[in-house]
Protein backbone atom coordinates (compact mmCIF):
# COMPACT_ATOMS: atom_id res chain seq x y z
CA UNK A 1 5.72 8.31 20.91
CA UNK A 2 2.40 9.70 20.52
CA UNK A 3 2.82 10.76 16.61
CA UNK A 4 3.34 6.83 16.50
CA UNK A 5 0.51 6.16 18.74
CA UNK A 6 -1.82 8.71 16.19
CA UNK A 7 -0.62 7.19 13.62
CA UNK A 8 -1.53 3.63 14.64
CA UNK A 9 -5.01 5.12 15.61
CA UNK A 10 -5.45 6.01 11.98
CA UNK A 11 -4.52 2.95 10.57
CA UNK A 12 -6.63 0.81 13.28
CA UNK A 13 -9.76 2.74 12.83
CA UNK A 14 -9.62 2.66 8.79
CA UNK A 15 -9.67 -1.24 9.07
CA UNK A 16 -11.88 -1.23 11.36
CA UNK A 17 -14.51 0.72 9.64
CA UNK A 18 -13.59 -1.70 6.61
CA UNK A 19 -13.99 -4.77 8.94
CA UNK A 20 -17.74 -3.37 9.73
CA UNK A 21 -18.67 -2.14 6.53
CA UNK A 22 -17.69 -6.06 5.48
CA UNK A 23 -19.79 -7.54 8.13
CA UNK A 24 -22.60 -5.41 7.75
CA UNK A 25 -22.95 -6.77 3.95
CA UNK A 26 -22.60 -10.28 4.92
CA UNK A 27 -25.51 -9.48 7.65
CA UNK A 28 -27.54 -8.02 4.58
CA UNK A 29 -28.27 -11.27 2.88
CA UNK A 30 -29.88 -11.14 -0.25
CA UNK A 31 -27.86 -12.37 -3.36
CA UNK A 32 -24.10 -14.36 -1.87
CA UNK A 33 -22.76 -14.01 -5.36
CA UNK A 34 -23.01 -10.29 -6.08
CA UNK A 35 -22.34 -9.75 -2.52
CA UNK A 36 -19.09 -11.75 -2.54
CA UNK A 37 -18.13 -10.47 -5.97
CA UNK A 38 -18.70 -6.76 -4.08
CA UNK A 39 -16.59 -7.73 -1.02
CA UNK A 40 -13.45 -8.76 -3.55
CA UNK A 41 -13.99 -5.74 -5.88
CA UNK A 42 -14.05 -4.06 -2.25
CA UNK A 43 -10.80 -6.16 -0.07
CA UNK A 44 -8.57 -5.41 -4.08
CA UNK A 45 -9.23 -1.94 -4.65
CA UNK A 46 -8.07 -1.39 -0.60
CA UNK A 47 -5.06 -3.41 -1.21
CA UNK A 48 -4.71 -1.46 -4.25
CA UNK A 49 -4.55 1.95 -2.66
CA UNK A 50 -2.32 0.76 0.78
CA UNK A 51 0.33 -0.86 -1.55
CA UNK A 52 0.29 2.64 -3.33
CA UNK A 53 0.58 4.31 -0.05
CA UNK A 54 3.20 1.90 0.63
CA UNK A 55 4.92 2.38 -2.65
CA UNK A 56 4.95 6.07 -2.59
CA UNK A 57 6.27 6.44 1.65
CA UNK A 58 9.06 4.04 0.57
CA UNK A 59 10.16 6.20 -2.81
CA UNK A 60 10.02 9.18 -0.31
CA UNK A 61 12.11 7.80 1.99
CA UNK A 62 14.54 6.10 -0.35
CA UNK A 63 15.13 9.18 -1.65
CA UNK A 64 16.02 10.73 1.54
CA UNK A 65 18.23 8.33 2.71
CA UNK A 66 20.10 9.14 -1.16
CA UNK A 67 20.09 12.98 -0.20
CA UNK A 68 21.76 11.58 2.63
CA UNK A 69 24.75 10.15 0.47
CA UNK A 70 25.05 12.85 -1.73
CA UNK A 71 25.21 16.05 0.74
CA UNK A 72 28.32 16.31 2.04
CA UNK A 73 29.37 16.34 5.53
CA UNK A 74 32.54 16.99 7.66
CA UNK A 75 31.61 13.53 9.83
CA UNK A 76 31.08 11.35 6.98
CA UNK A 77 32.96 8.26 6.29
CA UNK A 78 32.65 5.73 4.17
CA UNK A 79 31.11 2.94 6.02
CA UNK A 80 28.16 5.71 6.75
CA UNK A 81 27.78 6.38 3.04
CA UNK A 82 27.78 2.45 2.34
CA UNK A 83 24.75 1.70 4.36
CA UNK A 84 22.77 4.94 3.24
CA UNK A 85 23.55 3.61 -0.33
CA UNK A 86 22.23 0.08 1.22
CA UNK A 87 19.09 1.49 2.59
CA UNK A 88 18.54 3.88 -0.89
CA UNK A 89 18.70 0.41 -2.66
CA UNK A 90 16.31 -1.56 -0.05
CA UNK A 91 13.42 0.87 -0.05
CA UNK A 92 13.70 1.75 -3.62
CA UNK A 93 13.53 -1.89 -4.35
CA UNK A 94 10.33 -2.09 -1.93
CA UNK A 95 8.77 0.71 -3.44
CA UNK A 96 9.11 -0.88 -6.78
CA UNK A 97 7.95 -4.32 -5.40
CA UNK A 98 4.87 -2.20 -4.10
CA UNK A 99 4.16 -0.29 -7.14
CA UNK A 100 3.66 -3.46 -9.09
CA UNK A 101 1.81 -4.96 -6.58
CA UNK A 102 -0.70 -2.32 -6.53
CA UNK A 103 -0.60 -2.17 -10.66
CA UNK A 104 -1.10 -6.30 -10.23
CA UNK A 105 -4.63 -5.79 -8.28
CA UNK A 106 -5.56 -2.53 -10.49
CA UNK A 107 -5.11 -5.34 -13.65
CA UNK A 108 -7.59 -7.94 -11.68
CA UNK A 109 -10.16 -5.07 -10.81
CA UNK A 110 -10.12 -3.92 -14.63
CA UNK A 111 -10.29 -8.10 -15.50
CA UNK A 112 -13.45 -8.03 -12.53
CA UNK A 113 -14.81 -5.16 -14.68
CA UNK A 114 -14.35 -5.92 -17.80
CA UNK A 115 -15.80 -9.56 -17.35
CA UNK A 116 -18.98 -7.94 -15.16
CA UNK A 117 -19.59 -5.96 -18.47
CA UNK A 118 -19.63 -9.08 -20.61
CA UNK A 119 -21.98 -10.51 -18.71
CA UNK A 120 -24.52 -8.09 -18.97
C-alpha cells in the first residue's frame, strides 16, 4: 500500500509541476501565439514520453506474464496457462497501441518543427 501510495505521489507531483509551469506562461503574457504554439509543443512532447512509459511497463509486463506460460510448474493447468496467454496478448497489444501513439505525437512535433523552420 504505500509503494502504491509513492507511486501516486510521483505521478501527482509531475503533473502538477506541469499544471504550474502551464499557468505560469499563460500569466506571462506577451505574444498568445508563440505562447500557445509553446504550450502544444510542451502538452505533445509529455504525452509523447508517458505513452512511451506506458508502452515500455506494458512490454515488461507482457512479457512476464509469457515467462509465466512457458516455465513449467507442478500446479499448472490449462485454464491457468489460457489466461496468462490472454493477458501476454492484452498488454502486448497495449504496448503496441502505446508505442504508436507516442510515434503518432513524435510525427506532429517533427511536423510543429519542421513548419516553425519554414517560417523563418
Amino acid at each position: 500500500m504505500a509503494y502504491c501510495h509513492y507511486l501516486h505521489r510521483i505521478i501527482w507531483n509531475k503533473y502538477g509541476r506541469m499544471r504550474y509551469r502551464l499557468l505560469t506562461s499563460l500569466k506571462e503574457g506577451g505574444n498568445g501565439m508563440k505562447n500557445r504554439k509553446k504550450q502544444t509543443a510542451v502538452v505533445l512532447r509529455s504525452k509523447k514520453t508517458d505513452f512511451k512509459q506506458f508502452a515500455i511497463t506494458l512490454l515488461c509486463v507482457g512479457s512476464f506474464f509469457y515467462l509465466g506460460t512457458i516455465l513449467p510448474s507442478v500446479e499448472k493447468t490449462m485454464v491457468s496457462t489460457n489466461v496468462y496467454m490472454g493477458a501476454t496478448i492484452l498488454f502486448l497489444g497495449m504496448s503496441i497501441l502505446f508505442f504508436r501513439l507516442s510515434n503518432k505525437y513524435k510525427k506532429i512535433l517533427a511536423e510543429m518543427d519542421d513548419h516553425d523552420s519554414l517560417k523563418q
